[in-house]
Protein backbone atom coordinates (compact mmCIF):
# COMPACT_ATOMS: atom_id res chain seq x y z
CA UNK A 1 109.78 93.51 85.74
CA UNK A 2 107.85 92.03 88.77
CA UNK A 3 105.62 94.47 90.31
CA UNK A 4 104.64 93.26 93.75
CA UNK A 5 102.53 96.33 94.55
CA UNK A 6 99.21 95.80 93.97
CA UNK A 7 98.35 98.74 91.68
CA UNK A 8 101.62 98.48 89.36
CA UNK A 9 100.85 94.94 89.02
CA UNK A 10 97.40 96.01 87.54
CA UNK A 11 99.23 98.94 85.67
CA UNK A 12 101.58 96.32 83.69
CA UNK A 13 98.78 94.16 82.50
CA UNK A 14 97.66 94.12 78.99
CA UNK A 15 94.56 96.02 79.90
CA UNK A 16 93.27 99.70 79.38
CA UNK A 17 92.77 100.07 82.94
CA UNK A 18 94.08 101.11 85.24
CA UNK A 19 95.81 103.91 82.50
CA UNK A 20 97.33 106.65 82.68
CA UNK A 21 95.06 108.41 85.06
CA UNK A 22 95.41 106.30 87.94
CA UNK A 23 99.11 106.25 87.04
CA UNK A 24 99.21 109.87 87.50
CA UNK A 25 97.39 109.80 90.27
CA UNK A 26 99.55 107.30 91.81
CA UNK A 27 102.85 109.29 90.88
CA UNK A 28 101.23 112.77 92.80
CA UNK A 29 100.65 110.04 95.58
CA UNK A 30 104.19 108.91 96.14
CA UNK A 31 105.37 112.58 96.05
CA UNK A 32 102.53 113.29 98.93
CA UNK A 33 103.94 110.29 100.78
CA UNK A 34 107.13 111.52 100.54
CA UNK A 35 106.43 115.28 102.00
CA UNK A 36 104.36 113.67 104.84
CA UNK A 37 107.71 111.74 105.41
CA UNK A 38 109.36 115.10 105.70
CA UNK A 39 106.73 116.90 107.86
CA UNK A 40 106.22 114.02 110.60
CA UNK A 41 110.67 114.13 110.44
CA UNK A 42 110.07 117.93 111.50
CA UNK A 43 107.65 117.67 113.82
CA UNK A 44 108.97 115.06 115.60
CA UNK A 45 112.12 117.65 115.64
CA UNK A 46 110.59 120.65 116.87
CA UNK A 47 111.15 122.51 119.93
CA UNK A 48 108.07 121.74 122.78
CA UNK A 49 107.16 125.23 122.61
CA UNK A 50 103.41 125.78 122.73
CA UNK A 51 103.15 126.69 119.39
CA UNK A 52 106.32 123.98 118.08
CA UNK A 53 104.61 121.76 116.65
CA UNK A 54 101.46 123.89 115.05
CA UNK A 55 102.38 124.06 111.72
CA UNK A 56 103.63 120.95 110.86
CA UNK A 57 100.36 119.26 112.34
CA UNK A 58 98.07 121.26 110.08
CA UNK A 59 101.04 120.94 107.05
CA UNK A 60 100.36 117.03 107.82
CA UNK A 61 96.61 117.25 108.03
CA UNK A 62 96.37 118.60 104.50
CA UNK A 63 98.96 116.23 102.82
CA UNK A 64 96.69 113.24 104.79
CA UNK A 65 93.88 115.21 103.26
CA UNK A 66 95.29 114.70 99.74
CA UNK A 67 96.35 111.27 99.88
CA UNK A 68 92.85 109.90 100.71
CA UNK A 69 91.71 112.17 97.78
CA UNK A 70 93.89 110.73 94.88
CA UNK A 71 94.07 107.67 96.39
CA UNK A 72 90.04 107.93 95.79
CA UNK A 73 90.70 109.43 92.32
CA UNK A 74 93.16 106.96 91.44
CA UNK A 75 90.16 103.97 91.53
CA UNK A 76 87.82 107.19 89.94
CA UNK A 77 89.84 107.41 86.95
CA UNK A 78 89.24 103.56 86.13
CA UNK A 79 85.37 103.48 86.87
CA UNK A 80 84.91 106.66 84.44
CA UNK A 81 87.74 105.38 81.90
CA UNK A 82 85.54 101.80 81.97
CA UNK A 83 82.43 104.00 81.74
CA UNK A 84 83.44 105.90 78.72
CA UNK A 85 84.68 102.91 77.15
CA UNK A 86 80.92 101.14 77.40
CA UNK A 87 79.25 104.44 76.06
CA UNK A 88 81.37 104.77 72.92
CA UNK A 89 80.72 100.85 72.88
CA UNK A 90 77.03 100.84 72.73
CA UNK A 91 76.63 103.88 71.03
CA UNK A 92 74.57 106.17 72.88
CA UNK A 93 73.17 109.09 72.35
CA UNK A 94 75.96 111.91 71.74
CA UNK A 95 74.35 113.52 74.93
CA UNK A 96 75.38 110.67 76.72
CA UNK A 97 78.40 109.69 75.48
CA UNK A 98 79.49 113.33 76.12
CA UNK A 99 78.52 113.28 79.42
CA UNK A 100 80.75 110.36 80.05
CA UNK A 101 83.80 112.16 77.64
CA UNK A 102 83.01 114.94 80.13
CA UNK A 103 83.01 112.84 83.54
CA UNK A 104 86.53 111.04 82.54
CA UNK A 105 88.02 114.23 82.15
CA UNK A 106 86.91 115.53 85.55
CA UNK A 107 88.93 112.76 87.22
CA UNK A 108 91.90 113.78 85.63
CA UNK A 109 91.41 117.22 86.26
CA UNK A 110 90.73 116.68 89.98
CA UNK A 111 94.17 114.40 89.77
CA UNK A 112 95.77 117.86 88.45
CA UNK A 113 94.09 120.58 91.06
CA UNK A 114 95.16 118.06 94.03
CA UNK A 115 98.53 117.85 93.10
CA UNK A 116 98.98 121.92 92.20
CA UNK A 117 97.59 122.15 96.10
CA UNK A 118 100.15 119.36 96.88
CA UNK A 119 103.05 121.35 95.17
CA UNK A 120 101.96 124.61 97.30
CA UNK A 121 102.65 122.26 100.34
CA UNK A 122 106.06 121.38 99.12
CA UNK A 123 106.85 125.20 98.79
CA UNK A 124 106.20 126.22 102.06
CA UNK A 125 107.52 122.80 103.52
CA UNK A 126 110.87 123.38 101.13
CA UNK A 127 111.15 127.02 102.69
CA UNK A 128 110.83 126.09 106.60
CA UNK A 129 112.26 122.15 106.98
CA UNK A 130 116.42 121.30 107.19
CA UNK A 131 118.43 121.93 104.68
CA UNK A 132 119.14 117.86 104.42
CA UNK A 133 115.77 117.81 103.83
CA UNK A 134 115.30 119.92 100.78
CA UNK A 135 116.27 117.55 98.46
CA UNK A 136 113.20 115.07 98.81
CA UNK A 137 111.19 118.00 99.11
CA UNK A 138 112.09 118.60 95.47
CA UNK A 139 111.66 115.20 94.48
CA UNK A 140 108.47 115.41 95.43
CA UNK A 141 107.66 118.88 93.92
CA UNK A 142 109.04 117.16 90.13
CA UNK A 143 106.82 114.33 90.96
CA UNK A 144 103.59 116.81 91.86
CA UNK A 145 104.53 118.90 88.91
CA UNK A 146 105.01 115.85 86.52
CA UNK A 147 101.18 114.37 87.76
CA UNK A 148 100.01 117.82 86.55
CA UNK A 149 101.23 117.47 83.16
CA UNK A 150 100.43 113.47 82.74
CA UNK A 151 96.94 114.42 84.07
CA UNK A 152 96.56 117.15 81.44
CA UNK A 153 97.00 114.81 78.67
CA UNK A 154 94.78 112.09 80.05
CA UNK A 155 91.91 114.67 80.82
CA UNK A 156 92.51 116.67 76.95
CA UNK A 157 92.00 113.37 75.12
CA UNK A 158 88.96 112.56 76.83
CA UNK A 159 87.66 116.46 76.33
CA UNK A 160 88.76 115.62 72.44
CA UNK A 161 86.23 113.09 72.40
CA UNK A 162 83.09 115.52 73.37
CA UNK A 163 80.92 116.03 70.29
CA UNK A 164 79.57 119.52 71.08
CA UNK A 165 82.09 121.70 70.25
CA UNK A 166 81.24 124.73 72.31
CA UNK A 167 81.18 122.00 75.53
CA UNK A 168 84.34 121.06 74.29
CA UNK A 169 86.11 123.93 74.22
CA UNK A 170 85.42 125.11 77.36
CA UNK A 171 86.68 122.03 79.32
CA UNK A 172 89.82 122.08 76.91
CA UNK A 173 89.96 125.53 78.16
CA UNK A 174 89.77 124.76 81.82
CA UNK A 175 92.78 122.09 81.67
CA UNK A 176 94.90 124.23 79.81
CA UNK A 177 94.57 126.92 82.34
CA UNK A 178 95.34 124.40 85.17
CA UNK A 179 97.86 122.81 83.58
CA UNK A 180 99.26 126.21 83.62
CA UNK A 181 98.23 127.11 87.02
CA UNK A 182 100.47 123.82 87.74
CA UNK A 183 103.37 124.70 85.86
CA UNK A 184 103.79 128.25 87.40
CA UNK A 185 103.42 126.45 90.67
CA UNK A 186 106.23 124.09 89.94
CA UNK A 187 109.25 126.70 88.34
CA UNK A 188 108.76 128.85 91.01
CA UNK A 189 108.74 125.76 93.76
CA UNK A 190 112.38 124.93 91.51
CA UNK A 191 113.72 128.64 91.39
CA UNK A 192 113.17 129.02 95.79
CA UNK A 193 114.64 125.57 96.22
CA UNK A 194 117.61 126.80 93.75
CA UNK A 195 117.76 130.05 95.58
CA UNK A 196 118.05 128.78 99.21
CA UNK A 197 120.53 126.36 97.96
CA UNK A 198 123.04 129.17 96.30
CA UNK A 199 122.22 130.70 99.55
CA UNK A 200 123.33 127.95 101.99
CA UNK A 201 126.80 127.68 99.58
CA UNK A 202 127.41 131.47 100.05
């Protein structure tokens, strides 16, 4: 497969990096894409009342918001991945090389909190755009929830690798509970979406 985007084409090298990270980063990034597709369709549709346009314009500043931010993480994920790789490498002091266990599971974790606030988005987009709409709305929502869960694992194995146990299990604790957060987000994104659906049929 030919990947003429520039980041695939570094994903489908033979390389660690960019991983899995970035990729999940990438994936929340597409779905983020796609709402702000869906918001600019709206605004450009609403009435020119003085308050018309309001919400869409702030609904768009936030999804801009979170693109720049995982498109930032996305290139994070591969400077902490590279600089865990040269502390277990050289073998550091455990301090250190915890530290750096500790720093390439932030990334991922800030990959997963961006993308739970990107799935609250979808929600409220979901609830208020055109019905024809709702569909990539939902795309977008798997796609948010899916970057949760392919952060989580990213983030967990690099929290694995922390020496000092009670260190450890706190940040393992922290990702669980956002994977979580992510997950709630997500079923009950799928059970409106479902809901307004059965509602349109009836």
């Amino acid at each position: 497969m030919q990947a003429h985007d520039g980041f695939l084409h570094a994903l489908q090298k033979p390389r660690p990096d960019p991983g899995g990270g970035s990729a999940a980063a990438h994936g929340a990034l597409m779905a983020v894409c796609l709402l702000e597709k869906v918001v600019l369709l709206e605004k450009n549709r609403a009435k020119p009342a003085p308050d018309g346009t309001r919400w869409w314009d702030e609904a768009l500043e936030g999804l801009r918001r979170l693109g720049h931010v995982l498109t930032r993480l996305r290139a994070e994920d591969v400077e902490a991945y590279r600089t865990l790789a040269g502390a277990l490498k050289a073998g550091l002091k455990l301090t250190s090389r915890d530290d750096a266990a500790e720093e390439a599971s932030r990334v991922p974790s800030a990959i997963m909190e961006a993308a739970a606030e990107a799935l609250l988005t979808a929600t409220t987009v979901g609830r208020r755009c055109a019905k024809h709409l709702r569909a990539d709305v939902a795309v977008a929502a798997e796609f948010l929830g899916s970057a949760v869960q392919a952060a989580f694992w990213i983030a967990r194995a690099n929290a694995l690798l922390i020496e000092n146990p009670e260190r450890r299990a706190h940040l393992l604790e922290i990702l669980r509970h956002r994977r979580d957060e992510g997950s709630g987000i997500l079923q009950a994104a799928r059970e409106e979406f479902a809901e307004h659906g059965e509602a349109r049929r009836g």
